[in-house]
C-alpha atoms as a PDB file:
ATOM      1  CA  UNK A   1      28.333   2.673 -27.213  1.00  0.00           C
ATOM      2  CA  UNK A   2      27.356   1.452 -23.613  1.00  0.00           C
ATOM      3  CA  UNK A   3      25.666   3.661 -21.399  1.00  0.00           C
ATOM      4  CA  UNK A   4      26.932   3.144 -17.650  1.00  0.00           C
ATOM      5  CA  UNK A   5      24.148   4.270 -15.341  1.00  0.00           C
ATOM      6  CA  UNK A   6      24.417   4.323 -11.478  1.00  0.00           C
ATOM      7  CA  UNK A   7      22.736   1.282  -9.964  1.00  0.00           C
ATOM      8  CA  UNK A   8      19.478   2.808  -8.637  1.00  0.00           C
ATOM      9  CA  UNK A   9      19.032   3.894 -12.029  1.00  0.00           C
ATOM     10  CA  UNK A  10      19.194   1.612 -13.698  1.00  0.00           C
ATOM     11  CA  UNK A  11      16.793  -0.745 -11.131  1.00  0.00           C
ATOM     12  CA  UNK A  12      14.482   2.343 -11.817  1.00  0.00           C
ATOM     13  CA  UNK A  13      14.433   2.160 -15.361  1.00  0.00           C
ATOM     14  CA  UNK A  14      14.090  -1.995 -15.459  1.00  0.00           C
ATOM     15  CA  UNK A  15      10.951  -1.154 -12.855  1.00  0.00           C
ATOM     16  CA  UNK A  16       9.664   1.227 -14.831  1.00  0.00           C
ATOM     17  CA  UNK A  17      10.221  -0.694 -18.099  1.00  0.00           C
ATOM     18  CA  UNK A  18       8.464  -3.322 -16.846  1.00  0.00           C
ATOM     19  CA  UNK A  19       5.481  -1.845 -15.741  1.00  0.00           C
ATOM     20  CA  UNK A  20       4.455  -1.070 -19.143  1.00  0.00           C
ATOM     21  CA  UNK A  21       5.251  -4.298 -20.551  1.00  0.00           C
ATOM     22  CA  UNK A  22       2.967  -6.171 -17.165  1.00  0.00           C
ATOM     23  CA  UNK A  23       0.113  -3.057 -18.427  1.00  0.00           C
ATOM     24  CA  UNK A  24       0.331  -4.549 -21.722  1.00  0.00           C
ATOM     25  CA  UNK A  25       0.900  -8.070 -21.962  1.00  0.00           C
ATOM     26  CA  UNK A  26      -0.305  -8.827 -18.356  1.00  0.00           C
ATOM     27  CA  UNK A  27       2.328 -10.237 -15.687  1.00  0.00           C
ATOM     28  CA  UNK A  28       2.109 -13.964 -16.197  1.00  0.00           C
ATOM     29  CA  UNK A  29       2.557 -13.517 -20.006  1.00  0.00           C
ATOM     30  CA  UNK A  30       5.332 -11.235 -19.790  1.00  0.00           C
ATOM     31  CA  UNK A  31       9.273 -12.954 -19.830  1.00  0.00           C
ATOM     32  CA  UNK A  32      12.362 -10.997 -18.845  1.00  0.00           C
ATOM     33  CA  UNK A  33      13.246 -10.725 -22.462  1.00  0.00           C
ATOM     34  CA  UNK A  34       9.927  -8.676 -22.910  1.00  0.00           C
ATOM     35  CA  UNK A  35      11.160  -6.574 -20.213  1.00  0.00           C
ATOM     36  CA  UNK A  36      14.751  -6.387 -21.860  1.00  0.00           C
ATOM     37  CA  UNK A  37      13.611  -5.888 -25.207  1.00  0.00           C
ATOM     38  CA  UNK A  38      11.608  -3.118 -24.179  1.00  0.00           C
ATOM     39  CA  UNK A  39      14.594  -1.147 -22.749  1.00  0.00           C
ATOM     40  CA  UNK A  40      16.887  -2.523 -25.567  1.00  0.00           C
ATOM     41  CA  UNK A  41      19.199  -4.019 -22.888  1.00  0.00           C
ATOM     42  CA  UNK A  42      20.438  -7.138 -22.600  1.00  0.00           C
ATOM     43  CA  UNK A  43      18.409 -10.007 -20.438  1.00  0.00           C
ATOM     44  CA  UNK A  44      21.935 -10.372 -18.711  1.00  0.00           C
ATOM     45  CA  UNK A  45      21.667  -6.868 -17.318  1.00  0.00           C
ATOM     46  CA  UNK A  46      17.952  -7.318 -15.793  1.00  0.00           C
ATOM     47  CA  UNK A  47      19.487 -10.311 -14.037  1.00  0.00           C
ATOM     48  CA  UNK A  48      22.454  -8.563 -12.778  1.00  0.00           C
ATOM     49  CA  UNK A  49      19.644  -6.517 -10.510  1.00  0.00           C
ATOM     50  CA  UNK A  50      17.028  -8.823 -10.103  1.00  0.00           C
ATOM     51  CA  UNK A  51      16.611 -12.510  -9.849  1.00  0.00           C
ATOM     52  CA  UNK A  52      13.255 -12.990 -11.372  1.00  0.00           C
ATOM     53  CA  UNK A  53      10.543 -11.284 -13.050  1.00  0.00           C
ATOM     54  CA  UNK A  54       8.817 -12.030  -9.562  1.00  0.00           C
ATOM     55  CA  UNK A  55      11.225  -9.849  -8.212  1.00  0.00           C
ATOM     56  CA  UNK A  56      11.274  -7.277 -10.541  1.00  0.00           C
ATOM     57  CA  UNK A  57       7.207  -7.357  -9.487  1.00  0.00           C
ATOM     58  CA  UNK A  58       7.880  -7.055  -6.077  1.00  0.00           C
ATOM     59  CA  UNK A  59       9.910  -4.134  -6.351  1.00  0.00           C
ATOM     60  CA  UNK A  60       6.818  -2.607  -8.080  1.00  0.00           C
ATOM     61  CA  UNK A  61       5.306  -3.216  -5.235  1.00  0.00           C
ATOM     62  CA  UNK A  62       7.168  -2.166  -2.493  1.00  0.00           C
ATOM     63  CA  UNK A  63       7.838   1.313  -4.235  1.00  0.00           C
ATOM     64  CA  UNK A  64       4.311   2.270  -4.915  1.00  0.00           C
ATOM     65  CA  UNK A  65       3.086   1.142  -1.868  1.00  0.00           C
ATOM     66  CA  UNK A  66       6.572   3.041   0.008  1.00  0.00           C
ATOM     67  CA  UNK A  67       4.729   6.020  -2.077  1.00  0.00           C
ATOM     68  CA  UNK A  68       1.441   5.909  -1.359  1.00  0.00           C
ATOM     69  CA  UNK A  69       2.235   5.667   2.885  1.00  0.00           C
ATOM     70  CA  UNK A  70       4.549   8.136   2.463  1.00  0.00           C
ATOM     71  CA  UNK A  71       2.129  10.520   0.660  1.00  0.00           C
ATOM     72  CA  UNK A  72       0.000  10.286   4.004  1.00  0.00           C
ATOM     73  CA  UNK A  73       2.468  10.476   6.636  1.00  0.00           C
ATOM     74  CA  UNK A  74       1.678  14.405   7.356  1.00  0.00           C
ATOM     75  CA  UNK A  75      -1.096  12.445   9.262  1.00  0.00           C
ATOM     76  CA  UNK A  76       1.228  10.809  12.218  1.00  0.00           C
ATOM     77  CA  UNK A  77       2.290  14.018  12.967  1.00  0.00           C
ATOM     78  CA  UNK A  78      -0.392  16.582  12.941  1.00  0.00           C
ATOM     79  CA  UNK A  79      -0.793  17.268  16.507  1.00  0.00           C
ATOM     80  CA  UNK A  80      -3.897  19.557  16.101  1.00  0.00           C
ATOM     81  CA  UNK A  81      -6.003  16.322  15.293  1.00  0.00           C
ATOM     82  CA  UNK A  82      -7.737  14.184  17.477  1.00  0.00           C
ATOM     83  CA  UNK A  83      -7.409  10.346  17.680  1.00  0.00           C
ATOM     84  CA  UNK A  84     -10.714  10.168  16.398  1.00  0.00           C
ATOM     85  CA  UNK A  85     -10.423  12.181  13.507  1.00  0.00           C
ATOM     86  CA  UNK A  86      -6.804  10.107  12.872  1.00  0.00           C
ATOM     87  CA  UNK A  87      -8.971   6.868  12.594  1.00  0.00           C
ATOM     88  CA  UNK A  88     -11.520   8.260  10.561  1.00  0.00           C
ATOM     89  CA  UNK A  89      -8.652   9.933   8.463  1.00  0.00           C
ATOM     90  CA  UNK A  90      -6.576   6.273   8.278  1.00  0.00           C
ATOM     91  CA  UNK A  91      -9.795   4.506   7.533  1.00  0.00           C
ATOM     92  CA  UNK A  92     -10.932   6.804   4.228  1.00  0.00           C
ATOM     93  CA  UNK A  93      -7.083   6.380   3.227  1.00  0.00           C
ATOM     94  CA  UNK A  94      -7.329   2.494   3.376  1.00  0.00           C
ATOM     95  CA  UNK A  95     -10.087   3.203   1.078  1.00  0.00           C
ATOM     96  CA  UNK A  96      -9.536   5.708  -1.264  1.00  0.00           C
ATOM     97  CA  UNK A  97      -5.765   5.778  -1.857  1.00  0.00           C
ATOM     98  CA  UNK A  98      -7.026   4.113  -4.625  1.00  0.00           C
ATOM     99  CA  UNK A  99      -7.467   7.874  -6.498  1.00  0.00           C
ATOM    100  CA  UNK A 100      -4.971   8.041  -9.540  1.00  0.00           C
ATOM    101  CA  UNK A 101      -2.051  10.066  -8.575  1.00  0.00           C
ATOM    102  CA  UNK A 102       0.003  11.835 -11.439  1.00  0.00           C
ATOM    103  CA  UNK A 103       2.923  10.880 -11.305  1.00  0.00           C
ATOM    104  CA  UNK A 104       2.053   7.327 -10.955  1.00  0.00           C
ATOM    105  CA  UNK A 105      -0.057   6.981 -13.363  1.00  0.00           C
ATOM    106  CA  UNK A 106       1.710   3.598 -15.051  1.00  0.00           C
ATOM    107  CA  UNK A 107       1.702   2.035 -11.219  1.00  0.00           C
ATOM    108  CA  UNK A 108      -1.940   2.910 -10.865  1.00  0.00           C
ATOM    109  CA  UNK A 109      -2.432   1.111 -14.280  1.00  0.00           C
ATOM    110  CA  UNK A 110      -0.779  -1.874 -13.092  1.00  0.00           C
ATOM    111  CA  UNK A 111      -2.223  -2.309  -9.704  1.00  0.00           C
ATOM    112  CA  UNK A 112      -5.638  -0.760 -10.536  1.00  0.00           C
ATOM    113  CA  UNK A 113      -6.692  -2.678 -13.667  1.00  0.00           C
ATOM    114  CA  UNK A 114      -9.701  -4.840 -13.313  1.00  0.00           C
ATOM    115  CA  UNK A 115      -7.800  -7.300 -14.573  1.00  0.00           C
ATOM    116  CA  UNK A 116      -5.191  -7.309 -11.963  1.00  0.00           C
ATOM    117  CA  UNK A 117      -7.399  -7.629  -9.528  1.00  0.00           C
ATOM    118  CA  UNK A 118      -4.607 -10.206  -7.461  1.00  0.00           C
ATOM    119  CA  UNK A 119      -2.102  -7.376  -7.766  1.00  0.00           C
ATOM    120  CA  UNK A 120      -4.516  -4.969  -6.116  1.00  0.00           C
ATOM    121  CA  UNK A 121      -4.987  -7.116  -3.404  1.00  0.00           C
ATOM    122  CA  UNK A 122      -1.733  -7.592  -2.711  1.00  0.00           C
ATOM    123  CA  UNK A 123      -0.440  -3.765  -3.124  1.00  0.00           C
ATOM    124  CA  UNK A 124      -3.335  -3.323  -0.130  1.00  0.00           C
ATOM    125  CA  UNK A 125      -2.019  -5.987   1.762  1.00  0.00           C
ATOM    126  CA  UNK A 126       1.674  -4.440   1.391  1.00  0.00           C
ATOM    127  CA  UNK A 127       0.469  -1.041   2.420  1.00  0.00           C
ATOM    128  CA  UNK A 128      -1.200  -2.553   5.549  1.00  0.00           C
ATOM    129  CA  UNK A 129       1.912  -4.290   6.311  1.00  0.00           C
ATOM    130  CA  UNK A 130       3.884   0.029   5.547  1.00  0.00           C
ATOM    131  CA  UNK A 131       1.002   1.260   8.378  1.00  0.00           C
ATOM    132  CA  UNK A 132       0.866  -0.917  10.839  1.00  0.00           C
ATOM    133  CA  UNK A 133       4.049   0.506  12.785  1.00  0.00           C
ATOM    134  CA  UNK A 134       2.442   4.046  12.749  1.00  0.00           C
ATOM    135  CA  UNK A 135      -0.709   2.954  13.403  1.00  0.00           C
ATOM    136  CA  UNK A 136       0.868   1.153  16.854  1.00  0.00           C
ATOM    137  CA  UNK A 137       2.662   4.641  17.068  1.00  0.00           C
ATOM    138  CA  UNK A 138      -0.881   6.325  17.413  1.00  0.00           C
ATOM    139  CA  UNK A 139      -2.618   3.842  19.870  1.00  0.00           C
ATOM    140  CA  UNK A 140       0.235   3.219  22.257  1.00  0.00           C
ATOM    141  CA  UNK A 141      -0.062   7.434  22.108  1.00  0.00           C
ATOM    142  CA  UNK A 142      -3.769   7.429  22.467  1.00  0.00           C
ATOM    143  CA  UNK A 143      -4.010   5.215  25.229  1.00  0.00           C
ATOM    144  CA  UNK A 144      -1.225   7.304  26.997  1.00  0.00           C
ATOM    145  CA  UNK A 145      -3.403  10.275  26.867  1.00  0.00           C
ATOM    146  CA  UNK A 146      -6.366   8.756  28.119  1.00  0.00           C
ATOM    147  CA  UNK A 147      -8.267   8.765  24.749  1.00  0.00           C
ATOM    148  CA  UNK A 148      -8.574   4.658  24.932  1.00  0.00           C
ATOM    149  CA  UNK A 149      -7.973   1.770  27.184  1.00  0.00           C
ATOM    150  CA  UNK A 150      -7.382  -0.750  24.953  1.00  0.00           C
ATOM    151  CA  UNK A 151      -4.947  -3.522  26.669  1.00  0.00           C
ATOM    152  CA  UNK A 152      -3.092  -4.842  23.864  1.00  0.00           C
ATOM    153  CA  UNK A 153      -2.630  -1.570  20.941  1.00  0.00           C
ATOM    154  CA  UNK A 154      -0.456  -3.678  19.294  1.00  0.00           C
ATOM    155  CA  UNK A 155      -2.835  -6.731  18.749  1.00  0.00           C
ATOM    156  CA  UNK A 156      -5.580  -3.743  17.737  1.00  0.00           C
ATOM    157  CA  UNK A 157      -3.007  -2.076  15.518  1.00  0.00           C
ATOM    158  CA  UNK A 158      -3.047  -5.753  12.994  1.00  0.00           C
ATOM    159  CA  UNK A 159      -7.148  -5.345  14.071  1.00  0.00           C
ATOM    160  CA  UNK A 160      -7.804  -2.334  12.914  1.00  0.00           C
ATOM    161  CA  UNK A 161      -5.418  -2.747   9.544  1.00  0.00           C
ATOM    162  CA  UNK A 162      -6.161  -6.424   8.679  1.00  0.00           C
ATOM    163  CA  UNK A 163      -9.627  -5.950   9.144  1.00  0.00           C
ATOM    164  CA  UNK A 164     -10.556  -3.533   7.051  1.00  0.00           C
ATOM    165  CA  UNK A 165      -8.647  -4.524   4.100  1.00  0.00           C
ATOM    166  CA  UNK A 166     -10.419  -7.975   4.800  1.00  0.00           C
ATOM    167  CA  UNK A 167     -13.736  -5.918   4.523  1.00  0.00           C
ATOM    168  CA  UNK A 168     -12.956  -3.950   1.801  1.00  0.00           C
ATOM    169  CA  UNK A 169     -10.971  -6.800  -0.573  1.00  0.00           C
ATOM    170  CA  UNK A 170     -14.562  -9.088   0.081  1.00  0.00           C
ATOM    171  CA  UNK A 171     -16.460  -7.533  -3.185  1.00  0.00           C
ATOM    172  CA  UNK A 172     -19.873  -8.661  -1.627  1.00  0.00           C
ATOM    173  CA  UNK A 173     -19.732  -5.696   0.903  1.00  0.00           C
ATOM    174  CA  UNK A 174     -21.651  -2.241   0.015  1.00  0.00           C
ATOM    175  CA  UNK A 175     -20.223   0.986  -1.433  1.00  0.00           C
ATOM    176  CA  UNK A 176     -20.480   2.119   2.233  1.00  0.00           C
ATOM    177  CA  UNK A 177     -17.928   0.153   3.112  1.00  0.00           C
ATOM    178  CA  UNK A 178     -15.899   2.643   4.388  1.00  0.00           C
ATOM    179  CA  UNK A 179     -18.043   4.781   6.657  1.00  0.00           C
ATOM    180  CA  UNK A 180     -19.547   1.293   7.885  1.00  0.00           C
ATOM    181  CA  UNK A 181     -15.487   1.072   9.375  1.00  0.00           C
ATOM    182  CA  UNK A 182     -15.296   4.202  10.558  1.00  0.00           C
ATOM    183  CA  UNK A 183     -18.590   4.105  13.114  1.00  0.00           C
ATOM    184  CA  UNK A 184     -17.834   0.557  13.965  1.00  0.00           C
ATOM    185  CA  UNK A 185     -13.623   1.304  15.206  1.00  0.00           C
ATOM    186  CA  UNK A 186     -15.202   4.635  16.834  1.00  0.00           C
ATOM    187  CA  UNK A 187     -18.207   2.450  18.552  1.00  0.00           C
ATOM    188  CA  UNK A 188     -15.532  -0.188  19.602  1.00  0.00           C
ATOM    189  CA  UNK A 189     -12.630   2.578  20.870  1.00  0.00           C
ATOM    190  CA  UNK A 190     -15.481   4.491  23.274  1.00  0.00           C
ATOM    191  CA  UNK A 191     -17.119   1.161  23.990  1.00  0.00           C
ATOM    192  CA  UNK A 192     -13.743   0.298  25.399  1.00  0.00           C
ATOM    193  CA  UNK A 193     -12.691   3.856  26.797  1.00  0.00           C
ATOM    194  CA  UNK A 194     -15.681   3.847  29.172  1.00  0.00           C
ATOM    195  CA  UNK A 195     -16.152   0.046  29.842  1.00  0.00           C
ATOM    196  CA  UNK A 196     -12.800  -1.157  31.687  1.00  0.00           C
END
């Protein structure tokens, strides 16, 4: 008998299907009959939601990385924290959302594995890409209060994003990566605060 499921449902189960068949047979060697074949569905009803097994990825990737900025958005609105400890807050996030979570354990599998070290890369560049309109939020707020003077937040916003993914992605860097970012963007904001 067919099973009629609502269409988010179903999009969730092909995502979620497919995540264990990219953990085991790695993305480039898995087809869309893996993926079907794992949910015992037919290839014609992965296609009816998604184009490509590309596009099946992507959704992967947009809804862990929707899950991992949305995990952290308590952040943007906690009014009892400074600017300063925001950026030192966003900085260690950049870094260390990389802690297993849960209920995400298959999606940390995927994006975490040594092996997949492309897919990481990407899933950091997708959550830059989630932050950067909060991270504007914050500055254009900052520099309203008087905390900074920076001209152009929004130019600083893709600065302070881009560039510390860049730092961190670069594998010749030190463990210290992180606190290394954190000194620097503090140096730069009171640098700038008190020289204009």
């Amino acid at each position: 008998m067919r099973v009629v499921k609502k269409p988010d449902d179903r999009k969730k189960e092909i995502i979620n299907g497919a995540i264990k068949v990219f953990i085991r047979k790695g993305y480039d060697k898995t087809t869309i009959t893996d993926i079907a074949n794992e949910l015992n569905i037919s290839q014609g009803l992965c296609y009816r939601y998604f184009d490509s097994k590309e596009d099946i990825y992507d959704a992967c990737l947009d809804e862990y990385s929707t899950q991992i900025v949305n995990s952290n958005l308590e952040l943007f609105n906690n009014n009892d924290l400074s600017f300063k400890e925001k950026i030192t807050y966003i900085s260690k996030f950049i870094e260390e959302y990389k802690q297993p979570e849960q209920e995400n354990e298959e999606m940390y599998k995927l994006f975490h594995n040594p092996n997949n070290q492309k897919m990481h890369d990407e899933l950091m560049i997708k959550i830059a890409s989630k932050l950067i309109p909060y991270i504007k939020d914050e500055l254009k707020t900052a520099k309203e209060n008087g905390e900074i003077s920076i001209s152009d937040t929004d130019a600083f916003a893709y600065f302070f994003v881009y560039g510390q993914i860049g730092m961190m992605i670069d594998k010749k860097e030190s463990e210290d990566t992180t606190t290394r970012i954190e000194n620097l963007l503090v140096e730069l904001l009171d640098f700038n605060k008190y020289n204009s």
